[in-house]
Structure formats: structure tokens, C-alpha cells
C-alpha atoms as a PDB file:
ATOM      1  CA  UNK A   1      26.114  -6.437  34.474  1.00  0.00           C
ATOM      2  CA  UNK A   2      28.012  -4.136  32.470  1.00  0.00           C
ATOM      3  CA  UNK A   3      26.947  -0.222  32.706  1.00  0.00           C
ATOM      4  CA  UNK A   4      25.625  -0.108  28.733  1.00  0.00           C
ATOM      5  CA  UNK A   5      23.328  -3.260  29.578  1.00  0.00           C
ATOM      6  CA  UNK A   6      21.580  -1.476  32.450  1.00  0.00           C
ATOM      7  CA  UNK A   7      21.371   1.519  30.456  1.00  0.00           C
ATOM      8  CA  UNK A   8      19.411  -0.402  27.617  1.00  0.00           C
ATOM      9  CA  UNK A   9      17.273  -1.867  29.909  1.00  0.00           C
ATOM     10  CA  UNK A  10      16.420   1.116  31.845  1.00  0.00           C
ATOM     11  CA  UNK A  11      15.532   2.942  28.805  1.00  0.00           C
ATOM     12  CA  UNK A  12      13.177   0.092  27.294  1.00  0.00           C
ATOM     13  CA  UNK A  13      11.723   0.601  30.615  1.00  0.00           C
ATOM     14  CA  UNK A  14      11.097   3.782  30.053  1.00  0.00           C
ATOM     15  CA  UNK A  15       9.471   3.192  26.657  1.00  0.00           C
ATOM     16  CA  UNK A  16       7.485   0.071  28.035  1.00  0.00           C
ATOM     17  CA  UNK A  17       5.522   2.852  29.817  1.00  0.00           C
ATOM     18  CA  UNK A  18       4.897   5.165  27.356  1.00  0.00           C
ATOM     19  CA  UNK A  19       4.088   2.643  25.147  1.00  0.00           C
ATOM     20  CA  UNK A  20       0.848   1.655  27.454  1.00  0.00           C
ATOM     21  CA  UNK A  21      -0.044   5.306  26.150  1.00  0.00           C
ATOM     22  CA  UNK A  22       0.615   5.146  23.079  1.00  0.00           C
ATOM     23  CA  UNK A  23      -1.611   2.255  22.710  1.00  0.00           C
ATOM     24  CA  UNK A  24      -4.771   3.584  24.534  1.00  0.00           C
ATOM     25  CA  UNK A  25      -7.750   4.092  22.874  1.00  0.00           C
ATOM     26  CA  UNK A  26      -7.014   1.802  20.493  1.00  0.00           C
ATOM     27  CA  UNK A  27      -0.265   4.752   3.512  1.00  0.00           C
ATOM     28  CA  UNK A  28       3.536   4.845   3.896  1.00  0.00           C
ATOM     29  CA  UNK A  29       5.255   3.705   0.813  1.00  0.00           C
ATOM     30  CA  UNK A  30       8.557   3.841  -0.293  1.00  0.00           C
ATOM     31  CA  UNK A  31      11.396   1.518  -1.731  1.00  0.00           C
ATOM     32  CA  UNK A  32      11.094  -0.097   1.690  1.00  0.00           C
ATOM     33  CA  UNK A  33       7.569  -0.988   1.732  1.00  0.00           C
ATOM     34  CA  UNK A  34       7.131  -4.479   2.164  1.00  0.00           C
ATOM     35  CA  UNK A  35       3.771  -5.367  -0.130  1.00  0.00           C
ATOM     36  CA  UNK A  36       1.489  -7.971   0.725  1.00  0.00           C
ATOM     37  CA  UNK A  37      -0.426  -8.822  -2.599  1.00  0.00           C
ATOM     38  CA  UNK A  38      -1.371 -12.752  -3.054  1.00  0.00           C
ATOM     39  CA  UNK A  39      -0.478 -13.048   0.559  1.00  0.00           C
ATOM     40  CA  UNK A  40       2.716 -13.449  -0.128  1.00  0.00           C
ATOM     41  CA  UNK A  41       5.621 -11.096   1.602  1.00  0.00           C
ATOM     42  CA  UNK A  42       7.228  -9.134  -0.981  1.00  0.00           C
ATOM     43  CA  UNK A  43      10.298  -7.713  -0.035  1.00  0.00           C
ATOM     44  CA  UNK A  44      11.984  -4.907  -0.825  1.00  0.00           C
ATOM     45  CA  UNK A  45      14.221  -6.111  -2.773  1.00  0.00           C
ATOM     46  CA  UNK A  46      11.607  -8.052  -4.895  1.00  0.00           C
ATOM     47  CA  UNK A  47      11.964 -11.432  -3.384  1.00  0.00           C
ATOM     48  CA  UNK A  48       9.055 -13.071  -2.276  1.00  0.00           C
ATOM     49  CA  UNK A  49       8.550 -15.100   0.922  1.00  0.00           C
ATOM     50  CA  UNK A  50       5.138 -17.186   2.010  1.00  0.00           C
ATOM     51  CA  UNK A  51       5.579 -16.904   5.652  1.00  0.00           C
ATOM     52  CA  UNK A  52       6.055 -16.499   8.452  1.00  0.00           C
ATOM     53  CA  UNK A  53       8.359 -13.792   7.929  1.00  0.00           C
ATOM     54  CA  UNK A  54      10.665 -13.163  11.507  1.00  0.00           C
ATOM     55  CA  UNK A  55      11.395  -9.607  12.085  1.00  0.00           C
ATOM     56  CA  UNK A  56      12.343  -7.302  14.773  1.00  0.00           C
ATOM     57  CA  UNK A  57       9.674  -4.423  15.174  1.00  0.00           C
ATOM     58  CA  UNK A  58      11.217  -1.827  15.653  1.00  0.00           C
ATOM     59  CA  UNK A  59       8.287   0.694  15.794  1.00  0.00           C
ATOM     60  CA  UNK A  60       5.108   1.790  14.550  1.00  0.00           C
ATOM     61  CA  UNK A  61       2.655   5.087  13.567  1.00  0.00           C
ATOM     62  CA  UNK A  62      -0.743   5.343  13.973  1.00  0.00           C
ATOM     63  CA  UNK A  63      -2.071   6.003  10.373  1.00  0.00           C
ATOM     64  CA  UNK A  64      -5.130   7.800   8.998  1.00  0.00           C
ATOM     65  CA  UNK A  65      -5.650   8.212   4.925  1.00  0.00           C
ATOM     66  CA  UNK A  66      -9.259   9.492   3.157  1.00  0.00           C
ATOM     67  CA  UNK A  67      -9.807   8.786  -0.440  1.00  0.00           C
ATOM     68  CA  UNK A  68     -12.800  10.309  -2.064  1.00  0.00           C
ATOM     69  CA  UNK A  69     -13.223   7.678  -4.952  1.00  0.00           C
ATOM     70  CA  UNK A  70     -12.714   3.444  -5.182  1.00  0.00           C
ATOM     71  CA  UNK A  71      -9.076   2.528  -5.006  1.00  0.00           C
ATOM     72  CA  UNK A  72      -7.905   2.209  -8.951  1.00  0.00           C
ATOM     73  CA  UNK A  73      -5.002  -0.173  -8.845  1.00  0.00           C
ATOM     74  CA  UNK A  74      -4.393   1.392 -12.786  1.00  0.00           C
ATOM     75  CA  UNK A  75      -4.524   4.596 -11.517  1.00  0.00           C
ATOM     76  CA  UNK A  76      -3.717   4.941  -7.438  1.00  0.00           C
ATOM     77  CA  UNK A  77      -4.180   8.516  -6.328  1.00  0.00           C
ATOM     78  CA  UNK A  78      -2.598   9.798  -2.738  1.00  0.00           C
ATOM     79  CA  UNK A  79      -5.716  10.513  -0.080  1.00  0.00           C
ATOM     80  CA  UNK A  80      -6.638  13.925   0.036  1.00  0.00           C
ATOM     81  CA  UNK A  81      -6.526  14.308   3.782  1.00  0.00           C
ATOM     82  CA  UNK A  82      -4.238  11.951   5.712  1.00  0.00           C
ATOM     83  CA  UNK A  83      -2.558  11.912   9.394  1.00  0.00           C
ATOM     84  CA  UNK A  84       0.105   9.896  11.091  1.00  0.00           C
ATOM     85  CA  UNK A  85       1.035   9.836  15.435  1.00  0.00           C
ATOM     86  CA  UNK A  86       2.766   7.212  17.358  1.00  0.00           C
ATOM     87  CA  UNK A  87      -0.611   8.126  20.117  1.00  0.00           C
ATOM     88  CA  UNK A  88      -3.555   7.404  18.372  1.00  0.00           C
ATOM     89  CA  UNK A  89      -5.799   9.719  20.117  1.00  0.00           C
ATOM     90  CA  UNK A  90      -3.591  12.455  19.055  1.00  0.00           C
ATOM     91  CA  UNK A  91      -3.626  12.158  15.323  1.00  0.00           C
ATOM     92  CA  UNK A  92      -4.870  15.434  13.391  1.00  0.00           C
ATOM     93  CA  UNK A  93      -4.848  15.805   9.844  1.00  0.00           C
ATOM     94  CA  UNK A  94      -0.932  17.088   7.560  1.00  0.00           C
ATOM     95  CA  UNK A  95      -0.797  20.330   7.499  1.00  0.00           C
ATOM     96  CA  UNK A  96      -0.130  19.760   3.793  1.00  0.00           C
ATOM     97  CA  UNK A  97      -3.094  17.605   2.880  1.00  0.00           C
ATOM     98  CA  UNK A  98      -5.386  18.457  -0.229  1.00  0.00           C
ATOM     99  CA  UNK A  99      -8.800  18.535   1.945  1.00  0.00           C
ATOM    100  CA  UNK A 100      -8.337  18.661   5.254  1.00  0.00           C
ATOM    101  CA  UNK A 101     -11.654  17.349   6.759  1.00  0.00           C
ATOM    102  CA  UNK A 102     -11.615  17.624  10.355  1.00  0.00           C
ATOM    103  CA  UNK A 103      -9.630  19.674  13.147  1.00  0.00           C
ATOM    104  CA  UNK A 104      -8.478  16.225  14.167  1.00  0.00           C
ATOM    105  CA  UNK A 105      -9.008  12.257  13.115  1.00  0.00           C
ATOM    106  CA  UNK A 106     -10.946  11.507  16.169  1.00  0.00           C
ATOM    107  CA  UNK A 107     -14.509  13.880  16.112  1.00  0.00           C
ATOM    108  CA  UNK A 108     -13.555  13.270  12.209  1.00  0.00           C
ATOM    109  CA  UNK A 109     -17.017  12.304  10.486  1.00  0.00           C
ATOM    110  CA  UNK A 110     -15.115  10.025   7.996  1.00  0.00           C
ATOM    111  CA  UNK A 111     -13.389   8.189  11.082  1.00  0.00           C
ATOM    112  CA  UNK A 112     -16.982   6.978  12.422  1.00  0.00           C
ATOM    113  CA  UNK A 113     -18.502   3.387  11.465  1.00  0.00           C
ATOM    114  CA  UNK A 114     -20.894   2.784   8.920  1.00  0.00           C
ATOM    115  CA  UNK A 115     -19.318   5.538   6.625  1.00  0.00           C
ATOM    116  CA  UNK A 116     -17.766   3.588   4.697  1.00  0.00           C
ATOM    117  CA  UNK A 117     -18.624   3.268   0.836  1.00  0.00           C
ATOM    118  CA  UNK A 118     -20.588   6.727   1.169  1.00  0.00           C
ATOM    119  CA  UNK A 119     -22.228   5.456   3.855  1.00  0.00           C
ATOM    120  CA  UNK A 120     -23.417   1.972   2.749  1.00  0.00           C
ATOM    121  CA  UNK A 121     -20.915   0.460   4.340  1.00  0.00           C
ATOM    122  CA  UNK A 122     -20.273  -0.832   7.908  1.00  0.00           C
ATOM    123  CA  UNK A 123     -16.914  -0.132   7.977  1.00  0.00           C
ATOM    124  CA  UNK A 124     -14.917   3.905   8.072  1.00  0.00           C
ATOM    125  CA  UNK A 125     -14.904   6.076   5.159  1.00  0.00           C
ATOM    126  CA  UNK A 126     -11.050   7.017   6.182  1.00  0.00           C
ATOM    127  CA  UNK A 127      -8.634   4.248   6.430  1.00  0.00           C
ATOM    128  CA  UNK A 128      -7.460   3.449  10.138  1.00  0.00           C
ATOM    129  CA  UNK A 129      -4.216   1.490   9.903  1.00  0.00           C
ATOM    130  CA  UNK A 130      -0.815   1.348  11.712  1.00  0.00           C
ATOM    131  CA  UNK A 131       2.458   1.490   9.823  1.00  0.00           C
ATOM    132  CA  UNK A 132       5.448  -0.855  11.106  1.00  0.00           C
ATOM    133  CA  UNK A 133       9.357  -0.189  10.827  1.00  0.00           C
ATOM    134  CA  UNK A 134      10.985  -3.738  11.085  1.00  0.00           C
ATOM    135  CA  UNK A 135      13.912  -5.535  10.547  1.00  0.00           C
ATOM    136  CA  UNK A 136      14.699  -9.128   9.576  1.00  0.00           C
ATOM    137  CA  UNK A 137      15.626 -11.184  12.721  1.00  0.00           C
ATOM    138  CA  UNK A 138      18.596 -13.000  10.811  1.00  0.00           C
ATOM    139  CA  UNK A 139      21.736 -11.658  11.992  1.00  0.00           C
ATOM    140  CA  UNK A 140      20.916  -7.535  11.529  1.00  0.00           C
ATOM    141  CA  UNK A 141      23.605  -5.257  10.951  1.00  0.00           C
ATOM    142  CA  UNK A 142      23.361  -1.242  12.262  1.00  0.00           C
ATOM    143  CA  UNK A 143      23.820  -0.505   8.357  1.00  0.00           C
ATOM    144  CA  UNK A 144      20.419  -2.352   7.981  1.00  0.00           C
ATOM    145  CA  UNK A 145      18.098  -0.325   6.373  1.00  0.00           C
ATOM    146  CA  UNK A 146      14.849  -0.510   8.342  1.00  0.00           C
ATOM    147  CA  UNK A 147      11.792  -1.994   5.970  1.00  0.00           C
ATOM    148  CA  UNK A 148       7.937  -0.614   5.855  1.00  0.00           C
ATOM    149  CA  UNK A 149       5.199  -2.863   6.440  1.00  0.00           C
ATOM    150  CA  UNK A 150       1.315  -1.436   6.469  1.00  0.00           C
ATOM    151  CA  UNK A 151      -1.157  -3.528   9.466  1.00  0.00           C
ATOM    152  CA  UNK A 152      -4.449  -3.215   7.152  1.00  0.00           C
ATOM    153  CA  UNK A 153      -8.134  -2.272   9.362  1.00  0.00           C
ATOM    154  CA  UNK A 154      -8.400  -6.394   9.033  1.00  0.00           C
ATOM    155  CA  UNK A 155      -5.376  -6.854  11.234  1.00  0.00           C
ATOM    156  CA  UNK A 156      -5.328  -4.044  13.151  1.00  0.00           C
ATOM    157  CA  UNK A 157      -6.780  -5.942  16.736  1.00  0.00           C
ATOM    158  CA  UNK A 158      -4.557  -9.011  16.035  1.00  0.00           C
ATOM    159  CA  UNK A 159      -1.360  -6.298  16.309  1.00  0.00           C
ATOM    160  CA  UNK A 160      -2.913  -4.201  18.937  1.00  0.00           C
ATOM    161  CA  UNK A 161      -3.146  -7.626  20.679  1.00  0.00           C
ATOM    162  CA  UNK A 162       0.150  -9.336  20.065  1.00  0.00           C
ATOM    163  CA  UNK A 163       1.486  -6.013  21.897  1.00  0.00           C
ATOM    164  CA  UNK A 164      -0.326  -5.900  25.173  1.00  0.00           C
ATOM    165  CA  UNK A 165       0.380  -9.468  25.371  1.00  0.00           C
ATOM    166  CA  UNK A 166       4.190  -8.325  25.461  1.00  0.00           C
ATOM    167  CA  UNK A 167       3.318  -5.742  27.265  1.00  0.00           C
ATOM    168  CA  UNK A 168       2.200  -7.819  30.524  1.00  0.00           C
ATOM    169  CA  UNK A 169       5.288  -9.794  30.454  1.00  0.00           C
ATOM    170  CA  UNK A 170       7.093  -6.418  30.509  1.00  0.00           C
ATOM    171  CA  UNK A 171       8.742  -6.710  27.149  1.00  0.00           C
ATOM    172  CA  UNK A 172       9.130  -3.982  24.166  1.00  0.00           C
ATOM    173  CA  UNK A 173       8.347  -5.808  20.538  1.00  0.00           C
ATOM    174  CA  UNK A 174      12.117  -4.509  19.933  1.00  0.00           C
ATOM    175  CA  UNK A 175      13.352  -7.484  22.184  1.00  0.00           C
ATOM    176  CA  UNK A 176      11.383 -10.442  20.357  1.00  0.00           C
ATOM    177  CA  UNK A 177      11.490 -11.656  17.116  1.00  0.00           C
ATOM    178  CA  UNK A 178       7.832 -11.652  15.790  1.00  0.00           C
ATOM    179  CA  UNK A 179       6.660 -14.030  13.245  1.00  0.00           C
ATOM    180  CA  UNK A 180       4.053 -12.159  10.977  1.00  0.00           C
ATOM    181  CA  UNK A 181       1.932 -14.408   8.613  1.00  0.00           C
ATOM    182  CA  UNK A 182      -1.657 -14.705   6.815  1.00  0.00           C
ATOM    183  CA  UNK A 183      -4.632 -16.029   8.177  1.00  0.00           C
ATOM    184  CA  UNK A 184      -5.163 -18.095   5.128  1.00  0.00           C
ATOM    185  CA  UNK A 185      -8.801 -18.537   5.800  1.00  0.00           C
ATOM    186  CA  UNK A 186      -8.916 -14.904   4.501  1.00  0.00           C
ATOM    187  CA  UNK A 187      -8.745 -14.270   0.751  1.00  0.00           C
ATOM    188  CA  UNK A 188      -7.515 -10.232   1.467  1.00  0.00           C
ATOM    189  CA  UNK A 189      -4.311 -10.191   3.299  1.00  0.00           C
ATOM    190  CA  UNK A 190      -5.005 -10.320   7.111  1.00  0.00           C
ATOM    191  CA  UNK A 191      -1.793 -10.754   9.135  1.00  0.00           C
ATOM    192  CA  UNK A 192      -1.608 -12.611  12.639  1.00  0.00           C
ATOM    193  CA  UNK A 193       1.339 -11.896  14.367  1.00  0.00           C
ATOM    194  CA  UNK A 194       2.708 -15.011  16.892  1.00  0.00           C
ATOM    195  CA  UNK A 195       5.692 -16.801  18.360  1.00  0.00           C
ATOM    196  CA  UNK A 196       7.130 -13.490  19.782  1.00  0.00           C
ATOM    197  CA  UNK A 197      10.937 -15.112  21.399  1.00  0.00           C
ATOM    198  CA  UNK A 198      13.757 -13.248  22.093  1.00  0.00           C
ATOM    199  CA  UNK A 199      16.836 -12.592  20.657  1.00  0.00           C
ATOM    200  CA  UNK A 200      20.392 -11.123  21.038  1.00  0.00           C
ATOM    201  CA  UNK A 201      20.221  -8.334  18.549  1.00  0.00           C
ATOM    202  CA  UNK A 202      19.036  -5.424  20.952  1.00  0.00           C
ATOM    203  CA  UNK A 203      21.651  -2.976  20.739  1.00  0.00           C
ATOM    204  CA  UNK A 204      21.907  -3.076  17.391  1.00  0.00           C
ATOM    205  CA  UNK A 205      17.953  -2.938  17.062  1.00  0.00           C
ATOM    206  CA  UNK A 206      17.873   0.426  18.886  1.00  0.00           C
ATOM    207  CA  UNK A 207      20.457   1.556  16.617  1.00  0.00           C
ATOM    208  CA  UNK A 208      18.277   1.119  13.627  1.00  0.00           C
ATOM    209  CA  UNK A 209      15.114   2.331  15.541  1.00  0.00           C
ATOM    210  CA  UNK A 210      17.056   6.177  15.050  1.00  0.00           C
ATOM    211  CA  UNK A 211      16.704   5.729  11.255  1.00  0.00           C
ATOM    212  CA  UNK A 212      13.292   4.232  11.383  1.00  0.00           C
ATOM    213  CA  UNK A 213      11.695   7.083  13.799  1.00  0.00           C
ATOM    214  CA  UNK A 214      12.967   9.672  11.320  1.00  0.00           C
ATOM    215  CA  UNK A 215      11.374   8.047   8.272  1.00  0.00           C
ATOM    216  CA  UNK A 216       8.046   6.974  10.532  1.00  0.00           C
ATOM    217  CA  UNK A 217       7.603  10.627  11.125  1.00  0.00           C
ATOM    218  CA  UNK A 218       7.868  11.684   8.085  1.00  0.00           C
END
């Protein structure tokens, strides 16, 4: 085993562990946001693909994002208080947000059920959601720019799930391809995320990871 392999694998080691942490307790776009209207996978590059789409995930953020009024898809307006952490329990509101409502996205009175729709609602008044840096599994290059994809409320527990299951085999998401797709029983986009295999593309998938960290935490 050469000396570059056991340093790989000693540092997704490493990052299996913290990534137990990351996941206790448990609006990105861009020209890489992959948009899921229709449920249908539109690319980046404005190609459209049914499903499943294989990818590499490569990593995620924790999300948080208020809006005061009904989404407008004629008019879409940023939320006025929003917050982003790779540990959920950690997430506190941008400094830079409009209204910032809480000290942190926890104790938040918008992050509690049955807020929702001014309080008629069972669900939270502040979106929860994660945000996803992934690749396509077919033959990546380190030039690869990484692409956005936003896990909706609806789909949050089937992610959350897909990644402990890795996570008692020992394995990182980075060393499988996962196949996302829609639960078609659903007329909103609600992804399920299955036939997690590996592949050979490791090395370059940490590569990428760099790039994708920098614009996560942005």
C-alpha cells in the first residue's frame, strides 16, 4: 500500500469521526445550483435529467433561511435572517442578515414546530434544509467544478439517513457514488437517496472537496 493511499484513508478516518458530530442533533444558489422543478434534475448547464442522477457528495452545510411573506416565484426575495454550519447545533444567524431574529437558530422561535404559516401551520416558520456540494460520478476531473444541490425539509431524514447508514459501515459519502432521485408518489420534489457503491475517483474527489468547502462556507 503505497504511502498517499494510507494517507487518504487515515484522513477519511479522521473525518468519519467528526462527521458523527456533525450530524448530531439532527438557500445557496448560484450558476451551480442544480434545480429540481417538475422533478426533474436540472443541471447546471441547462440539461435536464429524470433520474437517478449518480454523484459523488462531496459535502454538505446545515442551512437555515426566514422569509417574512409567501414565496413569489415572480418576485423571489432573499430571507431576511439566514444561517449556514457544517454542525447543526451550532448554526447562528449572518452577521450580515436584514433581521436577525435570534442569538442563534436553535432557541430561535421561528425554528420551533407549528410556526409555520404564522403559526397555522405544523411545520417551521424558518426553513431547515441542508445544502450539498457534489460531483457527477462519470469519470470526474480535478478541474470539475463542484455543483449545488438544496435537500428540501421533505427530504431532509431520507439524507440524514442514507448517511448514518454509511456511517456504520465506516464509509465517508465521498467514497460512494449516490444515486439521488424523486419519490414520485410526491407531487413537490422529495429526494431519496440509494444505491450508495463505490468508486475509484477518491483522490480526485478530495481535490474538488477544497473548492467546494470554500464556496459551502460562503
Amino acid at each position: 500500500m503505497t504511502t498517499a493511499l494510507i494517507n487518504i484513508q487515515e484522513q477519511l478516518r479522521q473525518e468519519l469521526e467528526a462527521q458523527k458530530v456533525d450530524l448530531q442533533g439532527v438557500g445557496g444558489d448560484g450558476p451551480n445550483k442544480i434545480k429540481l422543478g417538475g422533478r426533474v434534475f436540472t443541471l447546471p448547464d441547462n440539461t435536464t435529467d429524470e433520474g437517478p442522477l449518480s454523484a459523488i457528495i462531496l459535502d454538505w452545510r446545515f442551512t437555515r433561511a426566514y422569509f417574512p411573506v409567501r414565496f413569489d416565484a415572480n418576485n423571489p426575495l432573499p430571507p431576511v435572517c439566514s444561517a449556514s454550519n457544517k454542525v447543526e447545533a451550532n448554526l447562528v444567524p449572518r452577521a450580515n442578515s436584514d433581521d436577525v431574529k435570534s442569538e442563534d437558530c436553535p432557541s430561535c422561535e421561528f425554528n420551533q414546530w407549528g410556526t409555520a404559516d404564522g403559526g397555522r401551520g405544523a411545520g417551521k416558520a424558518c426553513k431547515n434544509s441542508i445544502l450539498l456540494a457534489i460531483i457527477p460520478a462519470d469519470n470526474p476531473t480535478e478541474k470539475l467544478q463542484p455543483w449545488m444541490i438544496e435537500v428540501s425539509p421533505a427530504s431532509l431524514t431520507n439524507f440524514i439517513k442514507h448517511v448514518k447508514t454509511l456511517q456504520k459501515k465506516g464509509i465517508m459519502p465521498c467514497q460512494v457514488v449516490t444515486d439521488f432521485s424523486f419519490d414520485m408518489s410526491k407531487t413537490w420534489p422529495k429526494l431519496e437517496f440509494t444505491n450508495a457503491g463505490p468508486h475509484e475517483h477518491i483522490a480526485t474527489a478530495l481535490t474538488i472537496r477544497e473548492n467546494a468547502q470554500v464556496v459551502l462556507n460562503n
